[in-house]
Protein backbone atom coordinates (compact mmCIF):
# COMPACT_ATOMS: atom_id res chain seq x y z
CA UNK A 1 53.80 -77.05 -49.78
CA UNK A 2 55.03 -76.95 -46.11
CA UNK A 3 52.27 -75.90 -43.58
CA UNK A 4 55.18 -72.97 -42.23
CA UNK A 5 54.93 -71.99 -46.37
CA UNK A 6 51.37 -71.59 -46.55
CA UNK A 7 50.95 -69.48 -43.74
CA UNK A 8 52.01 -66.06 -45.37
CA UNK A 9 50.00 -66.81 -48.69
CA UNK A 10 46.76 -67.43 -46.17
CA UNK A 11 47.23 -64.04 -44.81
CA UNK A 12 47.69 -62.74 -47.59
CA UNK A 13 44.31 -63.96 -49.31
CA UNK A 14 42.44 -63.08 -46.17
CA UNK A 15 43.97 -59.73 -46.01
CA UNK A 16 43.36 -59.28 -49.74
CA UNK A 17 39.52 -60.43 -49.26
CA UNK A 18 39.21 -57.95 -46.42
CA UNK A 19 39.64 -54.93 -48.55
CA UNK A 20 38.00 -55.97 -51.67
CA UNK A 21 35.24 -56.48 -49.09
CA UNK A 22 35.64 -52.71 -47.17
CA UNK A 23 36.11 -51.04 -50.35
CA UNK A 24 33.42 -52.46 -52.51
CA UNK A 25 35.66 -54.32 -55.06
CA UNK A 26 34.12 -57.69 -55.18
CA UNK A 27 35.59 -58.30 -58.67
CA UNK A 28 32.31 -57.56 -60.14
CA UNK A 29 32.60 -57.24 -63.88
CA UNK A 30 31.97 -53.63 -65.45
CA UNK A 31 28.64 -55.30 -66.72
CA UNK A 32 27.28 -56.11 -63.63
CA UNK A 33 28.38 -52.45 -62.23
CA UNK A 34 26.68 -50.74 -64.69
CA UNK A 35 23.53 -53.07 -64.86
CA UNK A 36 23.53 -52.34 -60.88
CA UNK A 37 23.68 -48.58 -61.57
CA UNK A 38 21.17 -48.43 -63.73
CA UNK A 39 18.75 -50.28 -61.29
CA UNK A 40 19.49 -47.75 -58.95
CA UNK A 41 19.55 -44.91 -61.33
CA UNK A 42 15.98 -45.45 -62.21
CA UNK A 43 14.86 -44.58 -58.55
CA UNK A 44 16.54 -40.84 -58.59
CA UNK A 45 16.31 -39.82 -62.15
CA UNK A 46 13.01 -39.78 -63.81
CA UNK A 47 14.08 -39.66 -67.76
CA UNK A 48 14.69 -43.45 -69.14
CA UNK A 49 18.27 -44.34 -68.96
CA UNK A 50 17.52 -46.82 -72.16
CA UNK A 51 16.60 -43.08 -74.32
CA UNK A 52 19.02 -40.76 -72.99
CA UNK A 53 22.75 -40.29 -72.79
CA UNK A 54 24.99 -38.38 -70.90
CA UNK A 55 27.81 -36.50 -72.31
CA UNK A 56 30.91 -35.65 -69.77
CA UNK A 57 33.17 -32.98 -70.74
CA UNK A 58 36.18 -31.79 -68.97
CA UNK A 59 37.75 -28.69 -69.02
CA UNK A 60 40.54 -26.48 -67.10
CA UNK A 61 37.86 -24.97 -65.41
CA UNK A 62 35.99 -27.56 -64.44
CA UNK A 63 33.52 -29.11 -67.06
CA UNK A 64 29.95 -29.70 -68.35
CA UNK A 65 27.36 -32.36 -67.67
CA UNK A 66 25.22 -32.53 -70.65
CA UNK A 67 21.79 -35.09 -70.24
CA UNK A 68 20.04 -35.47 -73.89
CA UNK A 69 16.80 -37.00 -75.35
CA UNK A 70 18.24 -39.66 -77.86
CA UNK A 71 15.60 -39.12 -80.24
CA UNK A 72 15.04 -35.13 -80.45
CA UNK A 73 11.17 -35.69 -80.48
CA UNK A 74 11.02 -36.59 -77.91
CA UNK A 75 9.40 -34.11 -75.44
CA UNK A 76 8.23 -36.02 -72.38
CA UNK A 77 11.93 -37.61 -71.61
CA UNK A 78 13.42 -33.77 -72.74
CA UNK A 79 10.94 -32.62 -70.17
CA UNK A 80 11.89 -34.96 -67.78
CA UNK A 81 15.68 -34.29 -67.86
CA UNK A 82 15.10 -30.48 -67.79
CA UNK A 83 12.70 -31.41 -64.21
CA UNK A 84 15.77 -33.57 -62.94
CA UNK A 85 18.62 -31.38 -63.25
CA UNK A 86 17.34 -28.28 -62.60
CA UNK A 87 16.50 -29.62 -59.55
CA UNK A 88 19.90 -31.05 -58.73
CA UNK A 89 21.64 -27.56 -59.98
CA UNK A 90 19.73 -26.69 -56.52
CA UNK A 91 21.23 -29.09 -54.55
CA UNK A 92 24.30 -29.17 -55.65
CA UNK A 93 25.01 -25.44 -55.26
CA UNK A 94 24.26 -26.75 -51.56
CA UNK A 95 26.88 -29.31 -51.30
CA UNK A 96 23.57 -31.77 -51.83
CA UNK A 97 25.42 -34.62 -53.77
CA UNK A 98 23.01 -37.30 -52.53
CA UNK A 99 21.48 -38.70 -55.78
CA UNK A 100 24.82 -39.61 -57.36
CA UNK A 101 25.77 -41.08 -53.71
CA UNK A 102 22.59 -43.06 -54.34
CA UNK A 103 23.32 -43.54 -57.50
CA UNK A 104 27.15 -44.58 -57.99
CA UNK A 105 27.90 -45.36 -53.59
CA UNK A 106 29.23 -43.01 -51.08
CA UNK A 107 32.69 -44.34 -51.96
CA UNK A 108 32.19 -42.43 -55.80
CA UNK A 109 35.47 -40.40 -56.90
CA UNK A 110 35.22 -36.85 -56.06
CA UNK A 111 31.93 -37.13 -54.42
CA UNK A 112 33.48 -36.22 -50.72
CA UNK A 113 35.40 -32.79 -51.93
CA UNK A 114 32.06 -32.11 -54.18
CA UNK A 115 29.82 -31.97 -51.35
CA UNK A 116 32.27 -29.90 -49.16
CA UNK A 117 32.79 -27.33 -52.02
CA UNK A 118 31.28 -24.24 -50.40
CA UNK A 119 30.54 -22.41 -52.70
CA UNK A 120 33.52 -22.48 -54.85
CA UNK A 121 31.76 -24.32 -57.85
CA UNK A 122 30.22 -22.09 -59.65
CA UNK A 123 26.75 -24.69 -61.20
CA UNK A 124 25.04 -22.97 -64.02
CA UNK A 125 22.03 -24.75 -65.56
CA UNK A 126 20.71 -24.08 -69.20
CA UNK A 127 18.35 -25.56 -71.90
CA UNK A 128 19.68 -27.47 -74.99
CA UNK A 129 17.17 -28.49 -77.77
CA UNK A 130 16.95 -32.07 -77.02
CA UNK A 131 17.92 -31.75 -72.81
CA UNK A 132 20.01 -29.93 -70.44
CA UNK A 133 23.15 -28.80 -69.67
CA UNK A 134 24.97 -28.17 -66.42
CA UNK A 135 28.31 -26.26 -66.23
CA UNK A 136 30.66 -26.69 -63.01
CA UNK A 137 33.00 -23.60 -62.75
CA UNK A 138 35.80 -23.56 -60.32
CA UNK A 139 39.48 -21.83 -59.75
CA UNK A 140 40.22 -24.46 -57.31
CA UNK A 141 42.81 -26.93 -59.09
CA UNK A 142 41.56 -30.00 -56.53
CA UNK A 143 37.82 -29.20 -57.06
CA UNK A 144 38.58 -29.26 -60.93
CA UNK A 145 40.62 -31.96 -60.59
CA UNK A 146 37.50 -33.61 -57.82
CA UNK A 147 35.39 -32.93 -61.10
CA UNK A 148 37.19 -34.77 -63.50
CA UNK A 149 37.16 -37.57 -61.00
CA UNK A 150 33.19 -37.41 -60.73
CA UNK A 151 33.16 -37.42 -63.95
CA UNK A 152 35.47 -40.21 -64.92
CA UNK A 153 33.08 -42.34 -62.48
CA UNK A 154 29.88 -41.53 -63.99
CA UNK A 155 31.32 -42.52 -67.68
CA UNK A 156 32.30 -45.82 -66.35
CA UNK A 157 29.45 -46.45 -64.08
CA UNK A 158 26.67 -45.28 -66.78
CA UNK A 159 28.18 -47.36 -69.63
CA UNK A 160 26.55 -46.87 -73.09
CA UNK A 161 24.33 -44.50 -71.30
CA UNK A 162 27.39 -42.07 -70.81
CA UNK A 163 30.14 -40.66 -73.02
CA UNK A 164 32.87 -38.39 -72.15
């Protein structure tokens, strides 16, 4: 190839490099992600990630987070969920969103509109028999829509840990 030739395929690479570098795509596979999230994951929430699952459902209102014991019985990791979330209910009625930012990166989809909600999320918290639920309630078409986003992330980023 003619040195004039390669020029524009060099910037390109080094351009292309460049953003997978800003943004945080390093062409990690999903694996690695999620093995990297649930590293971090064990430092902000205290149930086991390896006996629990999340459940992710949308809705045109928003949606709910739902955080279960996979084996029914057990009481200390039901116990432990219930601690978790209804302490980040709390924050997140705040605009407090920094576990998941630990958790998922400051970059996370619908994180930034989240935390500057105001007040227009409505965040219920309530008991299930083998967990928690939390219930996001808005009016606000981008906050839904911010929600779905969040949620979307969390799915991917949790793995087998995480339905939706």
């Amino acid at each position: 190839m003619n040195p004039r030739n390669r020029r524009p395929h060099l910037l390109l690479a080094a351009a292309t490099s460049a953003i997978a570098l800003l943004t945080g795509c390093t062409g990690d596979r999903p694996a690695d992600r999620q093995a990297e999230i649930a590293a971090r994951g064990s430092s902000v929430m205290p149930f086991d990630l390896e006996r629990t699952t999340h459940r992710f459902a949308k809705a045109d209102t928003g949606g709910t987070q739902t955080v279960v014991a996979d084996d029914p019985r057990s009481t200390d990791q039901i116990a432990l969920i219930r601690q978790h979330l209804t302490a980040e209910v709390e924050r997140f009625r705040a605009g407090d969103f920094a576990d998941p930012a630990r958790i998922h990166g400051t970059e996370m989809p619908g994180l930034a509109e989240l935390r500057a909600h105001g007040g227009r999320i409505a965040i219920t918290y309530e008991n299930t028999p083998d967990g928690a639920r939390v219930t996001y309630t808005t009016d606000d078409d981008k906050l839904r829509d911010a929600l779905h986003h969040w949620f979307d992330a969390q799915v991917s980023d949790h793995g087998e840990h995480a339905t939706g």
